[in-house]
PDB file of N, CA and C in Angstrom:
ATOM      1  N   UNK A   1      76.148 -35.376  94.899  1.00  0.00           N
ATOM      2  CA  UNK A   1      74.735 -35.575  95.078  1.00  0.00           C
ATOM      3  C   UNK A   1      74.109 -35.789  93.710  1.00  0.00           C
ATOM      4  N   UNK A   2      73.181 -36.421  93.376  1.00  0.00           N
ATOM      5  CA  UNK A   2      72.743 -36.972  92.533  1.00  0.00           C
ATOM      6  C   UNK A   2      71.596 -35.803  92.249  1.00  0.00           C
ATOM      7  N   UNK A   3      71.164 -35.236  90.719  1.00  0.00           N
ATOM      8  CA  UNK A   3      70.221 -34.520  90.477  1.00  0.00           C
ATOM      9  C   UNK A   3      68.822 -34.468  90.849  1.00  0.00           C
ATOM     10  N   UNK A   4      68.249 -35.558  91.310  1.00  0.00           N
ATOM     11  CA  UNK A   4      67.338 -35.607  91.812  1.00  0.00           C
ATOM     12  C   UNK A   4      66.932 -35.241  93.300  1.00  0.00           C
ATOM     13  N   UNK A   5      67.538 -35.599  94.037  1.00  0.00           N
ATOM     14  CA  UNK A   5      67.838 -35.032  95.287  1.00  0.00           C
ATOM     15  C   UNK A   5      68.201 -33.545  95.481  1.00  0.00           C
ATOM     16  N   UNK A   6      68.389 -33.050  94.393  1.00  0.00           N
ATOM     17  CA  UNK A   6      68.755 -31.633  94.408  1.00  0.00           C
ATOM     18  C   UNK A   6      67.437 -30.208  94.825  1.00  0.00           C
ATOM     19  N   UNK A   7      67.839 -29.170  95.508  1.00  0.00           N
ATOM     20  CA  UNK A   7      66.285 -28.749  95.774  1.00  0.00           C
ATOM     21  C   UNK A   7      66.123 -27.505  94.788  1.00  0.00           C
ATOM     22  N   UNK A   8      64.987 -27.294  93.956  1.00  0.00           N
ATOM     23  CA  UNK A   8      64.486 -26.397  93.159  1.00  0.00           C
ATOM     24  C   UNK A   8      65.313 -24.890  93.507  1.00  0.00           C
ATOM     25  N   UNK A   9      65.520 -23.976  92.464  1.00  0.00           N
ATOM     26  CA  UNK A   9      66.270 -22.746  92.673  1.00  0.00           C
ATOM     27  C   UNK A   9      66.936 -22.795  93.363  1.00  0.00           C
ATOM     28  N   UNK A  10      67.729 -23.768  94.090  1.00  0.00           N
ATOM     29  CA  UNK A  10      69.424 -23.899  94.308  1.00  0.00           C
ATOM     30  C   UNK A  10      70.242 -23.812  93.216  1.00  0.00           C
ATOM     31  N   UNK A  11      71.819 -23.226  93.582  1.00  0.00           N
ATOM     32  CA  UNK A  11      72.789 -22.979  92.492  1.00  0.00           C
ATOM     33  C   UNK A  11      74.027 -24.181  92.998  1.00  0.00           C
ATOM     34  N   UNK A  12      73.935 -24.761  91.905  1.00  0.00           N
ATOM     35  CA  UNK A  12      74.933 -26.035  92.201  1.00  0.00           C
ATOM     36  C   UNK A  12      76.145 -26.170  90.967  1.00  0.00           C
ATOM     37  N   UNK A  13      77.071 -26.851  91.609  1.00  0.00           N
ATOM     38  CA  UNK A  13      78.146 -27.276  89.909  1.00  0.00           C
ATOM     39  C   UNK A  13      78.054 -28.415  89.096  1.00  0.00           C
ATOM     40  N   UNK A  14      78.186 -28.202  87.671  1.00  0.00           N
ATOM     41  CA  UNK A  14      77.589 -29.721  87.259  1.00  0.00           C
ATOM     42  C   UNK A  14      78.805 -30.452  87.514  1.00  0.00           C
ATOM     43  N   UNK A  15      79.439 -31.370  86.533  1.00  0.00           N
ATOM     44  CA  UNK A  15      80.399 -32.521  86.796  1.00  0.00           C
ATOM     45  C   UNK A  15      81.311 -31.926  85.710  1.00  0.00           C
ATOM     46  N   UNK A  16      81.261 -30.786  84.928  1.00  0.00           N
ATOM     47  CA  UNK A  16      82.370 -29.739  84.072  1.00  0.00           C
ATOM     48  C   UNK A  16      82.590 -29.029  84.920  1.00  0.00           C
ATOM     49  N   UNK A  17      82.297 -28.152  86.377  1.00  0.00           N
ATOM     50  CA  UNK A  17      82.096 -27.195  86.606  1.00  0.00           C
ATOM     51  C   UNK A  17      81.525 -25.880  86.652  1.00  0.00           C
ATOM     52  N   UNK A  18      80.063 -26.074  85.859  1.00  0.00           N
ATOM     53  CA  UNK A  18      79.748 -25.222  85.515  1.00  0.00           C
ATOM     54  C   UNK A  18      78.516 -24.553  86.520  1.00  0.00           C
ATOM     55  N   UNK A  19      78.040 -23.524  86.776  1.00  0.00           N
ATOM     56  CA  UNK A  19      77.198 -23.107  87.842  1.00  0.00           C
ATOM     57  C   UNK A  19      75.840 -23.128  87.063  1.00  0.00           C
ATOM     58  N   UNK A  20      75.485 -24.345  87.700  1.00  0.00           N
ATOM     59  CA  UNK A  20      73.584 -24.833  87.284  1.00  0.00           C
ATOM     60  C   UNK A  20      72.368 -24.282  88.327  1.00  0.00           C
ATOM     61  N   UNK A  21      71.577 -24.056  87.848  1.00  0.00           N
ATOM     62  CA  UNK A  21      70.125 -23.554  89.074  1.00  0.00           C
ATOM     63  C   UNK A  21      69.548 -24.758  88.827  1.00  0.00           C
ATOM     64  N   UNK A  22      69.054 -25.735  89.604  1.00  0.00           N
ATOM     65  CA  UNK A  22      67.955 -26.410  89.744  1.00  0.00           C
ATOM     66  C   UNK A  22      66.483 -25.863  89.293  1.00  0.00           C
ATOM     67  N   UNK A  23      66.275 -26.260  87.969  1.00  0.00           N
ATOM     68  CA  UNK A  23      64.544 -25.161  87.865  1.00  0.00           C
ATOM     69  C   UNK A  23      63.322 -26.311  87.990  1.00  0.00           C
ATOM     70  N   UNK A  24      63.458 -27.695  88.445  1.00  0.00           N
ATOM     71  CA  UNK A  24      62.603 -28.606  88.367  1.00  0.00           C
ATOM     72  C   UNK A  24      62.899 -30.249  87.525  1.00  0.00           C
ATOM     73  N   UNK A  25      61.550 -30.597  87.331  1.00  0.00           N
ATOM     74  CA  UNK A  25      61.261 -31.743  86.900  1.00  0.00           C
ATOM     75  C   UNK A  25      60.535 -31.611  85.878  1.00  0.00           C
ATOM     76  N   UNK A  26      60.386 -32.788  85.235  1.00  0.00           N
ATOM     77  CA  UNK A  26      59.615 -33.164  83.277  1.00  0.00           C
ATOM     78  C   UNK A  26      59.700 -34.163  82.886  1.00  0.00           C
ATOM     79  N   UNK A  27      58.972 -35.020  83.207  1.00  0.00           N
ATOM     80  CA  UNK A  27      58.890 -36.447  82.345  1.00  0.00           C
ATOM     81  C   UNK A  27      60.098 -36.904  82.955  1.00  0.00           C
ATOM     82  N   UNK A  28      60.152 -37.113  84.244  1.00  0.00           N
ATOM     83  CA  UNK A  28      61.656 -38.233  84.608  1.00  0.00           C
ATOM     84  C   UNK A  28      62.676 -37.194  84.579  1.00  0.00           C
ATOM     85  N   UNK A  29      62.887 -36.361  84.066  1.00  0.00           N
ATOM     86  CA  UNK A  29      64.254 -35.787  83.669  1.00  0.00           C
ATOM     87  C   UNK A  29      64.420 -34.394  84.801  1.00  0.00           C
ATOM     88  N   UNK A  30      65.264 -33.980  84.813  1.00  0.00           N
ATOM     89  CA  UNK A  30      65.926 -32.757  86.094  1.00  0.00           C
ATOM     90  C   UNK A  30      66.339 -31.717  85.371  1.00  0.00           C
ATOM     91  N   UNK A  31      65.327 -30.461  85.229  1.00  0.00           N
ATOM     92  CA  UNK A  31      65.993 -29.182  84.397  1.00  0.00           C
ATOM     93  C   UNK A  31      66.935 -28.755  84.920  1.00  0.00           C
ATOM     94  N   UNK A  32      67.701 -28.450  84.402  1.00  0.00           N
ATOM     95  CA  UNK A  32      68.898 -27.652  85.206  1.00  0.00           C
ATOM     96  C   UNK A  32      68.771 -26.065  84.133  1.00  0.00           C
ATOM     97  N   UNK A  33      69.398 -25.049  84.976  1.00  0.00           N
ATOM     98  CA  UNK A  33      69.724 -23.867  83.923  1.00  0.00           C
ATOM     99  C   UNK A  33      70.999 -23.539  83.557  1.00  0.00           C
ATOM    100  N   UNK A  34      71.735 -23.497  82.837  1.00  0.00           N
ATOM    101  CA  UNK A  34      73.249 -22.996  83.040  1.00  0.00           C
ATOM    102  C   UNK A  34      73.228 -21.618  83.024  1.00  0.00           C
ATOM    103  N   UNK A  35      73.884 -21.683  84.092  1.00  0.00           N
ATOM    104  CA  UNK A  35      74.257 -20.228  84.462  1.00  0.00           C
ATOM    105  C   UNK A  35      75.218 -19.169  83.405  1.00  0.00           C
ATOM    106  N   UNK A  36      75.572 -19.702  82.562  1.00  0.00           N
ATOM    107  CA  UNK A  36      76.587 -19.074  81.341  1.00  0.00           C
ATOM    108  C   UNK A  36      75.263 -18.772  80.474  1.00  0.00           C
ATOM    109  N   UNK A  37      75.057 -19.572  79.856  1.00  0.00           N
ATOM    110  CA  UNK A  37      74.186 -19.141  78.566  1.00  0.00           C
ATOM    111  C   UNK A  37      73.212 -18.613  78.757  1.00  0.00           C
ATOM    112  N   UNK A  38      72.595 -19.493  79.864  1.00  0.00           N
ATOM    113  CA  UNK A  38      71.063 -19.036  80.311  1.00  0.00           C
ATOM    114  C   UNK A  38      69.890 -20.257  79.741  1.00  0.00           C
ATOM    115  N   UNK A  39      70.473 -21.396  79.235  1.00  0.00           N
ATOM    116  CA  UNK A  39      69.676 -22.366  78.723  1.00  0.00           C
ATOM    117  C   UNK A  39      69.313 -23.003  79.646  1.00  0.00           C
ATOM    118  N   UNK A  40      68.056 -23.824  79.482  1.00  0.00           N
ATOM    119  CA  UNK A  40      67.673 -24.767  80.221  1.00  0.00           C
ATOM    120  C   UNK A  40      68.054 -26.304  79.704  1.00  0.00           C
ATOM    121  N   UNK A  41      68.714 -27.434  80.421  1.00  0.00           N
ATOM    122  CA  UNK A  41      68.681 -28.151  79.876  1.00  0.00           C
ATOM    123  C   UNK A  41      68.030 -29.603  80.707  1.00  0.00           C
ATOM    124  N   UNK A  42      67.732 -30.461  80.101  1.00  0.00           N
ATOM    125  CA  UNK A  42      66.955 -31.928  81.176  1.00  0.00           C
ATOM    126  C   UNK A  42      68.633 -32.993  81.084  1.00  0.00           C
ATOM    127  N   UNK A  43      68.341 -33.250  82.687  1.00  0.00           N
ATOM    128  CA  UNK A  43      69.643 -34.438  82.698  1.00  0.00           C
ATOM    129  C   UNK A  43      68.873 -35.430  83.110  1.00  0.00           C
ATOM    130  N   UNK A  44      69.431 -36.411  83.466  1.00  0.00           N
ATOM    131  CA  UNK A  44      69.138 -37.644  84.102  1.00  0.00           C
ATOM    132  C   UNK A  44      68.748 -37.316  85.670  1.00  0.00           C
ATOM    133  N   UNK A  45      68.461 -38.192  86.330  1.00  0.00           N
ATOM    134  CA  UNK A  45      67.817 -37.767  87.615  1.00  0.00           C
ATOM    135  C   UNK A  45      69.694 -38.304  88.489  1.00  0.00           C
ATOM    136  N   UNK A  46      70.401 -39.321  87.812  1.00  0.00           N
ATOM    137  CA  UNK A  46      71.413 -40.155  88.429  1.00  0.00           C
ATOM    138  C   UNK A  46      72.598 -38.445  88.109  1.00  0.00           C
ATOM    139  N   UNK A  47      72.192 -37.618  87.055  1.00  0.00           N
ATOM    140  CA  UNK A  47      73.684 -36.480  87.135  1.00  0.00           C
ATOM    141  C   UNK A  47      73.720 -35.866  87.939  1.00  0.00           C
ATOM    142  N   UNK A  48      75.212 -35.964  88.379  1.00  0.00           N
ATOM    143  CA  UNK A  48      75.906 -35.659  89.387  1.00  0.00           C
ATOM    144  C   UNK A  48      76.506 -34.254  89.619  1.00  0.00           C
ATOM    145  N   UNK A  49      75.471 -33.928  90.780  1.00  0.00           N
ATOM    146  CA  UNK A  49      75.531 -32.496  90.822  1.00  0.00           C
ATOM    147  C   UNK A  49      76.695 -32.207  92.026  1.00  0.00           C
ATOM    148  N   UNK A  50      77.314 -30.751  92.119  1.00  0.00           N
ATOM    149  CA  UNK A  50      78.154 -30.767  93.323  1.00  0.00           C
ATOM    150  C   UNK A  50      77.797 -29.462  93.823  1.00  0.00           C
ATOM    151  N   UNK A  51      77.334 -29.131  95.669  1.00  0.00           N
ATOM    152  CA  UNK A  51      77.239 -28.200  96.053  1.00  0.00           C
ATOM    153  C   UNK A  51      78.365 -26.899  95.856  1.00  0.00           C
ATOM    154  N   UNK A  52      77.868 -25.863  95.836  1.00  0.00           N
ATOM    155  CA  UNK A  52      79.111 -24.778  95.462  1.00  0.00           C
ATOM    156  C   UNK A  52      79.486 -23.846  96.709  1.00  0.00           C
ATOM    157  N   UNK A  53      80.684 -24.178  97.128  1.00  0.00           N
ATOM    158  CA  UNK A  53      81.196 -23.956  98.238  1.00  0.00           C
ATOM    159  C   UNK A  53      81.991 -22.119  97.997  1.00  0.00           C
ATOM    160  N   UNK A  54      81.075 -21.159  99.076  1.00  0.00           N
ATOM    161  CA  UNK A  54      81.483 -20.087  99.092  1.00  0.00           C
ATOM    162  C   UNK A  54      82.664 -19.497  98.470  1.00  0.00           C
ATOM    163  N   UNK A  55      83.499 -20.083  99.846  1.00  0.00           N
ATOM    164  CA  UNK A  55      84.902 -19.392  99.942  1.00  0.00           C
ATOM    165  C   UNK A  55      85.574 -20.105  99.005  1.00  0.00           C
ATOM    166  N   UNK A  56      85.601 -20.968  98.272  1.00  0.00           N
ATOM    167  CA  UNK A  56      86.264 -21.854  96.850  1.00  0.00           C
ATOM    168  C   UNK A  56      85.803 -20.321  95.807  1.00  0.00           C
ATOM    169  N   UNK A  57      84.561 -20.211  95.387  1.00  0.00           N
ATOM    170  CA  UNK A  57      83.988 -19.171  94.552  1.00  0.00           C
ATOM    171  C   UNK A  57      84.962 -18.038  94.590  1.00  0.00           C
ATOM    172  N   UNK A  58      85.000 -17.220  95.911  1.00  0.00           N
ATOM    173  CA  UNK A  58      85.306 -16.048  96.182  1.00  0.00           C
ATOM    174  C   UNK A  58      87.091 -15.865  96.489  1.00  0.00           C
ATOM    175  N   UNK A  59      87.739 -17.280  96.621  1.00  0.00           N
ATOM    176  CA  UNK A  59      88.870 -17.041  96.444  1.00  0.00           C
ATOM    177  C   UNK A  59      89.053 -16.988  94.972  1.00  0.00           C
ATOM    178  N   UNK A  60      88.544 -17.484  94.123  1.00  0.00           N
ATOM    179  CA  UNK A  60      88.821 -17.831  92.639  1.00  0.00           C
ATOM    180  C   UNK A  60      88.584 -16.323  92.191  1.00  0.00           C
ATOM    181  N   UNK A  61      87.195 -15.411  92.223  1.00  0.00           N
ATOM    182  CA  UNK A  61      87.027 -14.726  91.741  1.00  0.00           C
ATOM    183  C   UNK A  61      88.254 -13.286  91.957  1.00  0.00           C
ATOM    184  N   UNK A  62      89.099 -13.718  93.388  1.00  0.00           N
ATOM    185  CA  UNK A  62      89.481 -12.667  93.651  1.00  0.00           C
ATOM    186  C   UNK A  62      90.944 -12.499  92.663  1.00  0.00           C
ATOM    187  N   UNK A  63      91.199 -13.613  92.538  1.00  0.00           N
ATOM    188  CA  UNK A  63      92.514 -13.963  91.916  1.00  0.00           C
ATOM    189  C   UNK A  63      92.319 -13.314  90.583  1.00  0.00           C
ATOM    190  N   UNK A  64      91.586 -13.169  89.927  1.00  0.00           N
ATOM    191  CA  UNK A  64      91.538 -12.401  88.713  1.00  0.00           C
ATOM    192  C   UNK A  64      91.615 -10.967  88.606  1.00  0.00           C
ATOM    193  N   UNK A  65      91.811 -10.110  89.764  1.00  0.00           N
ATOM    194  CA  UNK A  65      91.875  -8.693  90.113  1.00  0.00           C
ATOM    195  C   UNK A  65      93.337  -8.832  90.580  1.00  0.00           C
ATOM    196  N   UNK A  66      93.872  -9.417  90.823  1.00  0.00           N
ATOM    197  CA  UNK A  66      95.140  -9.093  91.419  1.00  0.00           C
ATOM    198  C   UNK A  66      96.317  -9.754  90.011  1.00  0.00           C
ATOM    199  N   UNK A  67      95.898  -9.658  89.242  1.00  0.00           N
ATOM    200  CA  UNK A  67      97.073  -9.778  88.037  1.00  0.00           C
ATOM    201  C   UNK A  67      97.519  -8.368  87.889  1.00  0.00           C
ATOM    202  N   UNK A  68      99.061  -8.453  87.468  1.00  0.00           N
ATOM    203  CA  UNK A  68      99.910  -7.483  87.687  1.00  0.00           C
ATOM    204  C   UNK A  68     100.589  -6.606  86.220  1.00  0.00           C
ATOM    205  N   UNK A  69     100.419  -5.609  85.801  1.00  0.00           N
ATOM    206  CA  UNK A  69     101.232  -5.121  84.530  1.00  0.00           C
ATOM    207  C   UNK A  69     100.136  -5.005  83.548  1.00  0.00           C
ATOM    208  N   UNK A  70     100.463  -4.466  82.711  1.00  0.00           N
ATOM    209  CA  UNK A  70      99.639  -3.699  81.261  1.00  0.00           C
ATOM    210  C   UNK A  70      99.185  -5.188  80.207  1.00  0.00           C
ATOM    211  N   UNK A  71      98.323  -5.002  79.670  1.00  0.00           N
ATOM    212  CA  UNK A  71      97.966  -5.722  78.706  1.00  0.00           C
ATOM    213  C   UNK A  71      98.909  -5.068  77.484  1.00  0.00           C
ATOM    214  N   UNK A  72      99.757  -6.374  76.883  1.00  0.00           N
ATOM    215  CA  UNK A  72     100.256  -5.714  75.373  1.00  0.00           C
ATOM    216  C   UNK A  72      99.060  -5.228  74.172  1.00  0.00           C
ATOM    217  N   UNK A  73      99.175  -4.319  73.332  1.00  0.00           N
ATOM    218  CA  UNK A  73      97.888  -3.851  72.014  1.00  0.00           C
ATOM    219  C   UNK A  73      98.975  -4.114  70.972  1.00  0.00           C
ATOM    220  N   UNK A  74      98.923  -4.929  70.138  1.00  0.00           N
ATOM    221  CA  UNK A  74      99.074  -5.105  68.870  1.00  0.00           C
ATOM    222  C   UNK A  74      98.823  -4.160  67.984  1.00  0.00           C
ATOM    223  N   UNK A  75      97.973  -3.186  68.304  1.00  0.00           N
ATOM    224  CA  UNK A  75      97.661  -2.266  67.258  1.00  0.00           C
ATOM    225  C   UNK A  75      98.511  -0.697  67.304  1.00  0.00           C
ATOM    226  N   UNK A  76      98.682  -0.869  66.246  1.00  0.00           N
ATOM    227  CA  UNK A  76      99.898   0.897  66.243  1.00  0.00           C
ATOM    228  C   UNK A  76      98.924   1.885  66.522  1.00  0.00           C
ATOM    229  N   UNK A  77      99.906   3.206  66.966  1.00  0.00           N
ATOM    230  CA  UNK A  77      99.323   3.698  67.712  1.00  0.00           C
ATOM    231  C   UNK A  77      99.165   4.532  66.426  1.00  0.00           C
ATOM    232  N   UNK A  78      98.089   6.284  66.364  1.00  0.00           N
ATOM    233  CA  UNK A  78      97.862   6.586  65.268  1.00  0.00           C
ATOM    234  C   UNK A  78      98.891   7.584  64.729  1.00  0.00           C
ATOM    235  N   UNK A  79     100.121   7.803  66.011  1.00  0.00           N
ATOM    236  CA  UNK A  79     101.383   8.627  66.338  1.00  0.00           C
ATOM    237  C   UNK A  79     102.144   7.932  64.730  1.00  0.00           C
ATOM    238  N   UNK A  80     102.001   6.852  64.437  1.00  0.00           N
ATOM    239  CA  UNK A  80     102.816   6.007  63.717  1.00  0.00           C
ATOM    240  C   UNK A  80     102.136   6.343  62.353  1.00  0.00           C
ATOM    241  N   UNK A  81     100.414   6.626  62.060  1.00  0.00           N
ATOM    242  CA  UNK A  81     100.075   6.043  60.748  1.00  0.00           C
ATOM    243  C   UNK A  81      99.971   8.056  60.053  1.00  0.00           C
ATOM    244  N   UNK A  82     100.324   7.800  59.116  1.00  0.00           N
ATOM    245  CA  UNK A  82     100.326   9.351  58.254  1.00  0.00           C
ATOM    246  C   UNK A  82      98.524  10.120  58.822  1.00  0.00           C
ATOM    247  N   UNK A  83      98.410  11.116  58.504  1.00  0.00           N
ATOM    248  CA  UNK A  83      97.355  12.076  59.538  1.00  0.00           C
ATOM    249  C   UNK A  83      96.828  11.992  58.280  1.00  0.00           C
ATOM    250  N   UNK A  84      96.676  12.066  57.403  1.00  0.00           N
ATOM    251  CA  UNK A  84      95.655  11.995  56.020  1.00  0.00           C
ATOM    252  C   UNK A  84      96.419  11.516  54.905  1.00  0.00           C
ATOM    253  N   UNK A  85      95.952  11.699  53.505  1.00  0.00           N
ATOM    254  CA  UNK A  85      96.157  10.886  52.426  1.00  0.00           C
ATOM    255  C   UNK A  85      96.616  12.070  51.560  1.00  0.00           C
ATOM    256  N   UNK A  86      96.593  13.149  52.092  1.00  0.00           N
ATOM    257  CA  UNK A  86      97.715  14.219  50.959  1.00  0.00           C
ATOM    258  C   UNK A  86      98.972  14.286  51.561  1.00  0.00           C
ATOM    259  N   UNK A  87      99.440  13.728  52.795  1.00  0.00           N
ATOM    260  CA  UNK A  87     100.656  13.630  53.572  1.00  0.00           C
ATOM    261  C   UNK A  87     101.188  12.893  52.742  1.00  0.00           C
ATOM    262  N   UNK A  88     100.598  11.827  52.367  1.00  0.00           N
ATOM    263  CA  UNK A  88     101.202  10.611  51.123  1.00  0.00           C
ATOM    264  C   UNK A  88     101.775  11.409  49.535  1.00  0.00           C
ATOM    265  N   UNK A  89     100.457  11.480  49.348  1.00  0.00           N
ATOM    266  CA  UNK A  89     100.484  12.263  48.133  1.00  0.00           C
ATOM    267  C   UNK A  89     101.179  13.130  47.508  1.00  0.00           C
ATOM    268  N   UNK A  90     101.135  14.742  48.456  1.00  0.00           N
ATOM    269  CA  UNK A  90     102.067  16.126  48.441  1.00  0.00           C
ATOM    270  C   UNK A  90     103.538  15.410  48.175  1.00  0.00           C
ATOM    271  N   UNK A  91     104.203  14.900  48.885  1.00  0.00           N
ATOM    272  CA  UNK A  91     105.183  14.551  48.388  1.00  0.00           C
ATOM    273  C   UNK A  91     105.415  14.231  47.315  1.00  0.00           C
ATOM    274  N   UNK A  92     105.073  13.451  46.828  1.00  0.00           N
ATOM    275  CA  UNK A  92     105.361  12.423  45.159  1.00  0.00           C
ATOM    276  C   UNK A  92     105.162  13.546  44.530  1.00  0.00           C
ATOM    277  N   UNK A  93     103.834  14.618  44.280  1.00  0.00           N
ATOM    278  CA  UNK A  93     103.727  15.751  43.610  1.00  0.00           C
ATOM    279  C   UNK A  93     104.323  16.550  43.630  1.00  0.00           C
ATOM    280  N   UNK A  94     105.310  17.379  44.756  1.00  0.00           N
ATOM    281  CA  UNK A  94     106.474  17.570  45.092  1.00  0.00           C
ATOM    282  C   UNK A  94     107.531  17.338  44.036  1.00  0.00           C
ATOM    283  N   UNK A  95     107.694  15.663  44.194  1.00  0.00           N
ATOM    284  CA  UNK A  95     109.081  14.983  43.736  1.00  0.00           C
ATOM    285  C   UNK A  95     108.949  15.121  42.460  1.00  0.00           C
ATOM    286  N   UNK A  96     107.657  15.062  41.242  1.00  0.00           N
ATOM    287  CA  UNK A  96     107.438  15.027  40.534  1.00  0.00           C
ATOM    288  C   UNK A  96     107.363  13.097  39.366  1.00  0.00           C
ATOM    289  N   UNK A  97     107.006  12.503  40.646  1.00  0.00           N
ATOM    290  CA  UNK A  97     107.127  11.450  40.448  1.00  0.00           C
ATOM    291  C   UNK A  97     105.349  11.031  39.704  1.00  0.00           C
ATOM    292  N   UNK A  98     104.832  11.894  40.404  1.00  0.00           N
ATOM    293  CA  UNK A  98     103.070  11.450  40.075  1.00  0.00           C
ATOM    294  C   UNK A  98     102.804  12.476  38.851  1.00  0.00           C
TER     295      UNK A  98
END
C-alpha cells in the first residue's frame, strides 16, 4: 500500500521492515514515526508501506525465548584474580626480592 492511503495512528512496516505509526501529512509529504528511535520522519506519499500481520509478529517474537544453553562471559571470574595487592606484594617481601 502506498503511504498515502495509509490511515493516521496505524502501525505499519516500512519497505526495511521496520514498525512505522502513521502520524499524518505536511506539505505533500507522509510523517511516519519509527518505532525504534522514536523519530519522525516525511516520505513520499508513493512509499511503500506494508500492513503488519499479527501472528508473523508474535511467532517471531516468540522464537527469541526459546533459545537454549548459557551465554559464554569472557570475563574471569574474581575466584581467578589475587583478593588485594599485598597478596602480590607479601610475597616478593617474603622472598626478599623487593
Amino acid at each position: 500500500m502506498k503511504a498515502r492511503e495509509a490511515k493516521a495512528g496505524v502501525k505499519y512496516l516500512s519497505r526495511a521492515g521496520i514498525p512505522v505509526t502513521v502520524t499524518g501529512s505536511k506539505a505533500g509529504k507522509v510523517l511516519i514515526r519509527l518505532e525504534t528511535t522514536k523519530t519522525t520522519v516525511a516520505v513520499n506519499g508513493d512509499y511503500e508501506l506494508k500492513p503488519i500481520v499479527i501472528k508473523e509478529v508474535a511467532k517471531e517474537s516468540k522464537a527469541l525465548p526459546e533459545a537454549k544453553g548459557k551465554a559464554k562471559t569472557a570475563v574471569k571470574s574474581a575466584a581467578e584474580a589475587p583478593a588485594s595487592l599485598s597478596a602480590l606484594i607479601d610475597p616478593m617481601l617474603v622472598a626478599g626480592e623487593h
